[in-house]
N, C-alpha and C. Protein backbone atom coordinates (compact mmCIF):
# COMPACT_ATOMS: atom_id res chain seq x y z
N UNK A 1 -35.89 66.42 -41.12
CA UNK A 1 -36.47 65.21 -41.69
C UNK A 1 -35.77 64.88 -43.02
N UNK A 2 -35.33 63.34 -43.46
CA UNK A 2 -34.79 63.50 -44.94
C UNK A 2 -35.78 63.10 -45.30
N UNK A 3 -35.22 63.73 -46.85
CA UNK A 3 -36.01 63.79 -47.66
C UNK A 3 -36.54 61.73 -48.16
N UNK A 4 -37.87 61.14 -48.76
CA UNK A 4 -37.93 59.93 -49.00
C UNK A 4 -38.11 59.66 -50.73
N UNK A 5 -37.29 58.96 -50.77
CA UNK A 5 -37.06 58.32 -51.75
C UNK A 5 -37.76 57.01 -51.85
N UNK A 6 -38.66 56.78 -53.02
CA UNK A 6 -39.44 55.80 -53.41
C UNK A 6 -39.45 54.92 -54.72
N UNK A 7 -38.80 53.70 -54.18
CA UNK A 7 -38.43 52.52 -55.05
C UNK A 7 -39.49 51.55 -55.27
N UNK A 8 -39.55 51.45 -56.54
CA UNK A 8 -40.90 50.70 -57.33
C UNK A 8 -40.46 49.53 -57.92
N UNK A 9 -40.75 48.30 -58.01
CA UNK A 9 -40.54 47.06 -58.95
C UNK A 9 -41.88 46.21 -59.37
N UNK A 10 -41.70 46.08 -60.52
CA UNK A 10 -43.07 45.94 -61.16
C UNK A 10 -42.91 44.00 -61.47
N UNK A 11 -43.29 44.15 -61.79
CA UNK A 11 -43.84 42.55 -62.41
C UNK A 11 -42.83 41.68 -62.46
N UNK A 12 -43.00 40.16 -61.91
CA UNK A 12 -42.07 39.56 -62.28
C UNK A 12 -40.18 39.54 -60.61
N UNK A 13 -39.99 40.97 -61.00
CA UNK A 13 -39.44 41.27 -59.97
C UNK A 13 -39.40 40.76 -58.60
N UNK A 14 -40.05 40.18 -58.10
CA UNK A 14 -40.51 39.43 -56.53
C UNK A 14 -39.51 37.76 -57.02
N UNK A 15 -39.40 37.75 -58.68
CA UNK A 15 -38.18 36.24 -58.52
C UNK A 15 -37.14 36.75 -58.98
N UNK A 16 -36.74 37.39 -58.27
CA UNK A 16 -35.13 37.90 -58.84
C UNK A 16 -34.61 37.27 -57.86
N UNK A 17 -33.63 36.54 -58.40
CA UNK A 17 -32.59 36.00 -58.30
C UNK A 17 -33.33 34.15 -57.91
N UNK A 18 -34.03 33.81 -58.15
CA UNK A 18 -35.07 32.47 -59.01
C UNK A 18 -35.29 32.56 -60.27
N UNK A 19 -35.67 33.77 -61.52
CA UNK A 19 -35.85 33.58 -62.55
C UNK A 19 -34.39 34.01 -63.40
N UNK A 20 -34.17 33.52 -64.60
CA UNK A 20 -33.34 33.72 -65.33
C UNK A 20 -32.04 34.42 -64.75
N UNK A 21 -31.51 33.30 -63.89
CA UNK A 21 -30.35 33.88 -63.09
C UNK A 21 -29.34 34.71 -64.20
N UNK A 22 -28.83 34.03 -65.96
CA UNK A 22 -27.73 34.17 -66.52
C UNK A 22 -28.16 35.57 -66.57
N UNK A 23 -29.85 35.89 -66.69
CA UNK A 23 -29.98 37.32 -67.32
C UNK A 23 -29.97 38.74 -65.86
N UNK A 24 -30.59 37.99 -65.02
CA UNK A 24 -31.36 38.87 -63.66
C UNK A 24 -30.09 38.66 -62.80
N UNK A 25 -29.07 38.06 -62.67
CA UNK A 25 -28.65 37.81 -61.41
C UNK A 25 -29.08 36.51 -60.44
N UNK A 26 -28.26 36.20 -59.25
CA UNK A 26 -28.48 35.63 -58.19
C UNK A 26 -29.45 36.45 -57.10
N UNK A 27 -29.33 37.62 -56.78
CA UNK A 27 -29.35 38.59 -55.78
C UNK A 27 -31.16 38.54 -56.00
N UNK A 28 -31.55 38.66 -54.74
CA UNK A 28 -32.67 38.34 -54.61
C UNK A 28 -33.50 40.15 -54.32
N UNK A 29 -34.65 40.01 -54.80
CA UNK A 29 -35.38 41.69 -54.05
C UNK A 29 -34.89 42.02 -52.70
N UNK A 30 -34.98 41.01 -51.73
CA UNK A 30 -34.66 41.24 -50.62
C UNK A 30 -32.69 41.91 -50.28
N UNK A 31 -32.71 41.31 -51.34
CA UNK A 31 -30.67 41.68 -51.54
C UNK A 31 -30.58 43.49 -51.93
N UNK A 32 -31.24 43.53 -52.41
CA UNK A 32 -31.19 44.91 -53.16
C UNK A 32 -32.05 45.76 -52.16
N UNK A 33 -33.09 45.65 -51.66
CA UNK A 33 -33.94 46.29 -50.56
C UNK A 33 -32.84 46.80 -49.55
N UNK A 34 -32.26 45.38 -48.96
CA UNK A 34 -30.73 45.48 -47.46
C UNK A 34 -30.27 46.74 -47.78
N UNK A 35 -29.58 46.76 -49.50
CA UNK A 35 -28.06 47.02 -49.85
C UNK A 35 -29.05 48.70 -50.04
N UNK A 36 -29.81 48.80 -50.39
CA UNK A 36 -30.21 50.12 -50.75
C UNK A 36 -30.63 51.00 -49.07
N UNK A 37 -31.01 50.24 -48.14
CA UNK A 37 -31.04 50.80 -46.93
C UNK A 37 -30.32 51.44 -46.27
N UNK A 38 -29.12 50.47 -46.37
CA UNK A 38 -27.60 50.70 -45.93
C UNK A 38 -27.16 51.69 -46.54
N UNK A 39 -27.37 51.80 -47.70
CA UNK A 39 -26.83 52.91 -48.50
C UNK A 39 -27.32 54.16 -48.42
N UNK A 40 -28.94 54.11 -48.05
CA UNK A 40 -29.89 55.65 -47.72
C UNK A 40 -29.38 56.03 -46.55
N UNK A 41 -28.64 55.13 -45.82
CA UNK A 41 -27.83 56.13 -44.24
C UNK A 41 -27.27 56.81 -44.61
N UNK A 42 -26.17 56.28 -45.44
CA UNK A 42 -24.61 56.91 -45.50
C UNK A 42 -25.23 58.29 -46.70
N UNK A 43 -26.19 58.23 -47.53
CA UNK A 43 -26.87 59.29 -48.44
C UNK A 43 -27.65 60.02 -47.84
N UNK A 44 -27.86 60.11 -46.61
CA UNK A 44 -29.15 60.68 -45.93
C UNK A 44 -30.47 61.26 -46.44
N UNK A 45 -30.73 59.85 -46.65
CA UNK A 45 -32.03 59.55 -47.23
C UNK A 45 -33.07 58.69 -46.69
N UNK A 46 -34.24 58.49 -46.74
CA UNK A 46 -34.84 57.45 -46.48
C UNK A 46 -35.31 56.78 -47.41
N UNK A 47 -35.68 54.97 -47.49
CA UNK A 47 -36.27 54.73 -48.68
C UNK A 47 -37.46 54.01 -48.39
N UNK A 48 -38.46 53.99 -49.49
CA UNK A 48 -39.89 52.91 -49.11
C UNK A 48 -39.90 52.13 -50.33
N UNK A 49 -39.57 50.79 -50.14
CA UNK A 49 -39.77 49.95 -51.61
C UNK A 49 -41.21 49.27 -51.58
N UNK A 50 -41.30 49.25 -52.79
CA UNK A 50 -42.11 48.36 -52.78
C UNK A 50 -42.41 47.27 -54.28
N UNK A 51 -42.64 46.17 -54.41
CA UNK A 51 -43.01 45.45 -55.34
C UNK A 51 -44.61 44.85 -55.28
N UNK A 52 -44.86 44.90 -56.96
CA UNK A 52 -46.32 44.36 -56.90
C UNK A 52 -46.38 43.94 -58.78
N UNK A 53 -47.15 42.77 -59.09
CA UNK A 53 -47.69 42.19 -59.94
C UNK A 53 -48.55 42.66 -61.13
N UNK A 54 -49.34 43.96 -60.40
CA UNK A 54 -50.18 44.90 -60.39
C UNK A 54 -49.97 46.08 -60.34
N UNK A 55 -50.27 46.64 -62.21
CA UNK A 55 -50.48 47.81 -62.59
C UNK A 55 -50.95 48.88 -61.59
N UNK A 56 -52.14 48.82 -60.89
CA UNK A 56 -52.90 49.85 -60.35
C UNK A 56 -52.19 49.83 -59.15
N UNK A 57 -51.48 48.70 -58.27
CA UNK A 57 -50.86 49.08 -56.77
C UNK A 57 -49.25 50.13 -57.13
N UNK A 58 -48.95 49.94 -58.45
CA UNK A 58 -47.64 50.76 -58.44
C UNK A 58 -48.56 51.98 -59.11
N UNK A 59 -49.50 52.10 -59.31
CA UNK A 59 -49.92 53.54 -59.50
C UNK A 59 -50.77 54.20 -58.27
N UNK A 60 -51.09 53.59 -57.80
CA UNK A 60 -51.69 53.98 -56.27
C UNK A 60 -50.48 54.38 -55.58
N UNK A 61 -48.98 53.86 -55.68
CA UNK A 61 -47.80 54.08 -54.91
C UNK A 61 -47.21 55.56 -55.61
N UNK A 62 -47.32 55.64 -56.85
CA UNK A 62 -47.08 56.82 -57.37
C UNK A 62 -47.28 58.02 -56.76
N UNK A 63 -49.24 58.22 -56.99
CA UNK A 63 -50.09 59.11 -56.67
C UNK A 63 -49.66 59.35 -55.30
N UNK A 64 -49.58 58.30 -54.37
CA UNK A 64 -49.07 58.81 -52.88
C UNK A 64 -47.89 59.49 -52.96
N UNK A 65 -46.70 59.00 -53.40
CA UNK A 65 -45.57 59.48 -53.53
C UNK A 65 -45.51 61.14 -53.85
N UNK A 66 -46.62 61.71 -54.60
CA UNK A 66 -46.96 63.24 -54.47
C UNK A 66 -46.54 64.01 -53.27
N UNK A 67 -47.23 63.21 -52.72
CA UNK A 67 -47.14 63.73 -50.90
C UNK A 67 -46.23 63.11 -49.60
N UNK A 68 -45.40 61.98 -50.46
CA UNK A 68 -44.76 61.38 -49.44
C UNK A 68 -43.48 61.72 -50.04
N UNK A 69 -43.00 61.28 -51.17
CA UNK A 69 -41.59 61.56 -51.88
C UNK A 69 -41.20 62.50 -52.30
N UNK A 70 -40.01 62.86 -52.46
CA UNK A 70 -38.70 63.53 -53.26
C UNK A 70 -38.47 63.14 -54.31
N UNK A 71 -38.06 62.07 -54.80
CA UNK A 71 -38.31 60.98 -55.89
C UNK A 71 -38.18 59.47 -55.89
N UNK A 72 -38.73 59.15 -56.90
CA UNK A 72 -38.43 57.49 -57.66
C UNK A 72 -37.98 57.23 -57.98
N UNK A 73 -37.42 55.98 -58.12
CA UNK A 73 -36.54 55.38 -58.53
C UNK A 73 -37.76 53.91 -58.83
N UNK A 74 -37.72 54.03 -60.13
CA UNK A 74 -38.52 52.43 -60.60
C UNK A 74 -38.24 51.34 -61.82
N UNK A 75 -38.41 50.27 -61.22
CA UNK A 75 -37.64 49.05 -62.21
C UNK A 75 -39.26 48.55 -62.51
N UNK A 76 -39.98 49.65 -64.19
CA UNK A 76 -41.38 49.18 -64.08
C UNK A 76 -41.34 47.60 -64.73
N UNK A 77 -40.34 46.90 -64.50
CA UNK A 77 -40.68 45.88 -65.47
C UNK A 77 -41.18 45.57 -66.54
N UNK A 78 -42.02 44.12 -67.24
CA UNK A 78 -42.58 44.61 -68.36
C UNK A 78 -43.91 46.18 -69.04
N UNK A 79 -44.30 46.20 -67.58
CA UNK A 79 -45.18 47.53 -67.99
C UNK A 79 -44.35 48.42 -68.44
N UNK A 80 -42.85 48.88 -68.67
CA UNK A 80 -41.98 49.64 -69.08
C UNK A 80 -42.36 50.12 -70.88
N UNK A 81 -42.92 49.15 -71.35
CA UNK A 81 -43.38 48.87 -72.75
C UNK A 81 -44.55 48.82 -73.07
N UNK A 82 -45.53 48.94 -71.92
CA UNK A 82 -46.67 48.81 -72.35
C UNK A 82 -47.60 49.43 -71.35
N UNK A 83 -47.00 50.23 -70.24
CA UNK A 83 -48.03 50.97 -69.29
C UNK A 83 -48.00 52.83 -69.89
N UNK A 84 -48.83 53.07 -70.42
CA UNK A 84 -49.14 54.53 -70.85
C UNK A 84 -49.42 54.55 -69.54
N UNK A 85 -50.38 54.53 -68.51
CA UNK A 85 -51.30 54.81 -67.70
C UNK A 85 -49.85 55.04 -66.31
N UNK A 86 -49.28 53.93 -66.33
CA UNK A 86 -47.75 54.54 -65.33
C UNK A 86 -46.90 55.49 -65.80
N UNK A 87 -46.88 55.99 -66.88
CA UNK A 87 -46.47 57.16 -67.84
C UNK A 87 -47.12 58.17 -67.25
N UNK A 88 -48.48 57.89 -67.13
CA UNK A 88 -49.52 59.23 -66.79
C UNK A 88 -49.13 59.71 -65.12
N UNK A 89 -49.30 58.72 -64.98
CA UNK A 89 -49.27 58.95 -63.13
C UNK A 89 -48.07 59.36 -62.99
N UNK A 90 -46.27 59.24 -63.36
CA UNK A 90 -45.63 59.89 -62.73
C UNK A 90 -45.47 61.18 -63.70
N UNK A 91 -46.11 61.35 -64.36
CA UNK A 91 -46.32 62.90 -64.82
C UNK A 91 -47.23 63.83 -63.74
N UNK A 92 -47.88 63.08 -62.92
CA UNK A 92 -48.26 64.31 -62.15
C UNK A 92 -47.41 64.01 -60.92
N UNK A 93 -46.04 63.36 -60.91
CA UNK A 93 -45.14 63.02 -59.37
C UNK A 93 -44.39 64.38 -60.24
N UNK A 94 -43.99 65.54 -58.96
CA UNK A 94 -43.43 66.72 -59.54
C UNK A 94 -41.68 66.33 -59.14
N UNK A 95 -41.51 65.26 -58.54
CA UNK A 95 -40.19 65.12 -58.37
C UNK A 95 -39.31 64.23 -59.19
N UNK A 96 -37.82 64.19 -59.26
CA UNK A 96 -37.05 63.62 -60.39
C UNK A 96 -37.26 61.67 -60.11
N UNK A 97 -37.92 60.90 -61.23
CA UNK A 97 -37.82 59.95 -61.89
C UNK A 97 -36.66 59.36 -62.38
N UNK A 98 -36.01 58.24 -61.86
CA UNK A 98 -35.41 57.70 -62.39
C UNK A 98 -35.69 55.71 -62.64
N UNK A 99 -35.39 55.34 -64.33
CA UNK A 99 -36.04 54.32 -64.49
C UNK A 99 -34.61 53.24 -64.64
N UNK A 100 -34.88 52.34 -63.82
CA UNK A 100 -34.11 51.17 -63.08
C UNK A 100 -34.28 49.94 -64.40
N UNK A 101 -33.29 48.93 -65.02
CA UNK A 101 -33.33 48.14 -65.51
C UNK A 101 -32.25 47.20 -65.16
N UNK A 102 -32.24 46.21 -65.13
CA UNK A 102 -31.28 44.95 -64.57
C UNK A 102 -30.46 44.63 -65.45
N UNK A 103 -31.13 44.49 -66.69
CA UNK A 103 -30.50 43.80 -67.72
C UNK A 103 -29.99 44.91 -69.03
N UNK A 104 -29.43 44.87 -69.80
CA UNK A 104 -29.04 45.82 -71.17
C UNK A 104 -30.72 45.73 -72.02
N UNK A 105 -31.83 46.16 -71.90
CA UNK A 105 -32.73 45.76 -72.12
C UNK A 105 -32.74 45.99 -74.11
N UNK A 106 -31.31 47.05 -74.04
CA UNK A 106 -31.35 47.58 -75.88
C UNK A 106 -30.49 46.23 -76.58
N UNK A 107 -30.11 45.47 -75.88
CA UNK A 107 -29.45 43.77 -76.56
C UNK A 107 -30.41 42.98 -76.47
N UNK A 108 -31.67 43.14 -75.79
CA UNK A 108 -32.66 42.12 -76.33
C UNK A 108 -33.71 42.16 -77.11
N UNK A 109 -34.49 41.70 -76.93
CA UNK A 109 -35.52 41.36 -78.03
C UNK A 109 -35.89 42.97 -78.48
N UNK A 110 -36.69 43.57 -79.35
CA UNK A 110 -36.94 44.45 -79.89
C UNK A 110 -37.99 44.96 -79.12
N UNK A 111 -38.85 44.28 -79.21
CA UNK A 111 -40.23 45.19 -78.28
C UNK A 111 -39.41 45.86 -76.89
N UNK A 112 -38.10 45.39 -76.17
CA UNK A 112 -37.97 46.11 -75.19
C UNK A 112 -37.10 47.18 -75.25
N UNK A 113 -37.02 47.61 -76.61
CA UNK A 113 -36.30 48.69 -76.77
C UNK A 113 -37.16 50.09 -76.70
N UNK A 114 -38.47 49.61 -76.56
CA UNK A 114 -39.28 50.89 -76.43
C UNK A 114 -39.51 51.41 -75.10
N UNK A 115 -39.71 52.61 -74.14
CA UNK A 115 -39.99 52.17 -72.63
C UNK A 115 -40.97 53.52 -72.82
N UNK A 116 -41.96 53.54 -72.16
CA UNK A 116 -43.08 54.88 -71.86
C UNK A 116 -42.67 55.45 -70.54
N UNK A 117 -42.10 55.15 -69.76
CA UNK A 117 -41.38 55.14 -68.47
C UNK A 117 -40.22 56.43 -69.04
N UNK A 118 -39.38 56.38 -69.78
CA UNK A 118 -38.33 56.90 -70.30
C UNK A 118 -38.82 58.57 -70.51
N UNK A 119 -40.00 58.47 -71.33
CA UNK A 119 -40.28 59.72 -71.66
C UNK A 119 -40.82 60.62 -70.24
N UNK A 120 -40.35 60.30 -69.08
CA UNK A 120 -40.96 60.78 -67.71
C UNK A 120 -39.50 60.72 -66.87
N UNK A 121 -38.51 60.01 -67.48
CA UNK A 121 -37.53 59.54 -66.71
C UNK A 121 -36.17 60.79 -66.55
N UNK A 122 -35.89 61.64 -66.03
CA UNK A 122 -34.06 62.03 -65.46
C UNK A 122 -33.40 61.42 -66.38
N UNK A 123 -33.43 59.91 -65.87
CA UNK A 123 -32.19 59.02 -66.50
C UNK A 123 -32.21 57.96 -66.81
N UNK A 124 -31.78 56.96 -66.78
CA UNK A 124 -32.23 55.32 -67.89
C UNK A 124 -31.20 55.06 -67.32
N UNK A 125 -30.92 53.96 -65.98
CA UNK A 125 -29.85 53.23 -65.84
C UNK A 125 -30.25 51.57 -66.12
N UNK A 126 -29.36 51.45 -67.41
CA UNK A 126 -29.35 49.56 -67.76
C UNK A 126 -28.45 49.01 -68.30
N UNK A 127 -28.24 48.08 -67.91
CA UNK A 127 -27.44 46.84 -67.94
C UNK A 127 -26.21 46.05 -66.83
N UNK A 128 -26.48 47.63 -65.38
CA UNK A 128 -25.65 47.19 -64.96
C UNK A 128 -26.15 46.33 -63.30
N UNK A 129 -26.64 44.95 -64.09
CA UNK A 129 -27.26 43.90 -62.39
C UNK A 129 -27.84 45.17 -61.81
N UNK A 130 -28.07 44.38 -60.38
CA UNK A 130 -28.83 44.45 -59.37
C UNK A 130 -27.57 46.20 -58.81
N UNK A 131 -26.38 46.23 -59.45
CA UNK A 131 -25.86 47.60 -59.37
C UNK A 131 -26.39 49.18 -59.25
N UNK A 132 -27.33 48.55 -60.36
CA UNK A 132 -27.93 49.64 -61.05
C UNK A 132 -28.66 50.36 -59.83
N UNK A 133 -29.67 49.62 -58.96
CA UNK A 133 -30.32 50.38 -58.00
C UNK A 133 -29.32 51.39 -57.29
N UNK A 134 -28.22 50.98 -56.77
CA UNK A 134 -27.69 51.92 -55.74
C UNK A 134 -27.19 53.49 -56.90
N UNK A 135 -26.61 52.79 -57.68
CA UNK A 135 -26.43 53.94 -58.75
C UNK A 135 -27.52 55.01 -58.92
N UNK A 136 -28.79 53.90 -58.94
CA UNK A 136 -29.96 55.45 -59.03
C UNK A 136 -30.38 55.81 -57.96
N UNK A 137 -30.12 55.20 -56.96
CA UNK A 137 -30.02 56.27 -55.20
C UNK A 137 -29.08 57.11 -54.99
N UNK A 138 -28.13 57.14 -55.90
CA UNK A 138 -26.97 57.81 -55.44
C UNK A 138 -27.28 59.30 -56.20
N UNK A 139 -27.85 59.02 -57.16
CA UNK A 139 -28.27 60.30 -57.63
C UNK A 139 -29.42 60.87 -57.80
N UNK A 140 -30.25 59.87 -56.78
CA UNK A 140 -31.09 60.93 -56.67
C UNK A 140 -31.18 61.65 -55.30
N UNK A 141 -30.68 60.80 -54.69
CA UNK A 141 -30.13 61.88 -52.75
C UNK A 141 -29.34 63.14 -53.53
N UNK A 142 -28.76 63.03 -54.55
CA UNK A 142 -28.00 63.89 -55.21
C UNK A 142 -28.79 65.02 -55.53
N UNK A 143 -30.27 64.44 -56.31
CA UNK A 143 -30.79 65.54 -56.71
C UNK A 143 -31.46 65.96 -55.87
N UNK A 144 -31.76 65.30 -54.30
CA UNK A 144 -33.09 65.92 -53.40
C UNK A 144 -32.10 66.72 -52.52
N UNK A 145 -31.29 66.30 -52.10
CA UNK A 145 -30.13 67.04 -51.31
C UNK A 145 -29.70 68.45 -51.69
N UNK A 146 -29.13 68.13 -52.56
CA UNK A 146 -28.58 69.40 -53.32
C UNK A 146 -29.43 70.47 -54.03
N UNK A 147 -30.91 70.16 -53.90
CA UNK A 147 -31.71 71.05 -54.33
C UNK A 147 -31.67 72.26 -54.17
């Protein structure tokens, strides 16, 4: 069985590639979902994405992930800065965290230089587009594989 890998996008995320194209990209959720599928073959991995609006459905996805995942991979969006409580929950996920950002989030405004996500996180991949996801699949088949 491979191991599953569980991709999170928080708020906002469902208009990628509709909102602030100069900052987010063209590439739509659905673009990055394809490209990350394709990519869990050739990594032998499986993946389960999911996006939601809502604090408590990406922490309900967490808590499952106990028992379903290997690790995460999550783009918490703005809760990145302001969810203690998604902080809490992947402190009890015993597998490696990694936190997904689209944009250089340390060139913008100041409040998003803080992330609660980070202090739970492996690794911090940002600034590089809709890139960034496969980058943090690539290492984390890395880390469930090679365990």
């Amino acid at each position: 069985m491979k191991p599953t890998v569980l991709v999170l996008n928080g708020p906002n995320l469902n208009l990628l590639g509709k909102r602030q194209p100069h900052i987010y990209g063209s590439e739509t959720l659905a673009d990055v979902e394809a490209d990350l599928r394709a990519l869990a073959k050739d990594l032998g991995v499986e993946v389960r994405f999911h996006q939601s609006n809502r604090e408590y459905e990406l922490i309900d996805w967490i808590h499952d992930a106990r028992e379903t995942a290997a690790a995460i991979l999550i783009n918490p969006g703005a809760f990145t800065h302001t969810s203690v409580a998604i902080l809490d929950a992947l402190n009890a996920f015993e597998g490696p965290v990694l936190e997904i950002h689209i944009s250089n989030v340390h060139k913008r405004e100041a409040f998003r230089h803080h992330s609660y996500v980070s202090q739970r996180a492996e690794g911090v991949i940002a600034g590089f587009g809709t890139q960034g996801y496969s980058l943090a699949l690539r290492r984390a088949a890395h880390l469930v594989t090679n365990a």
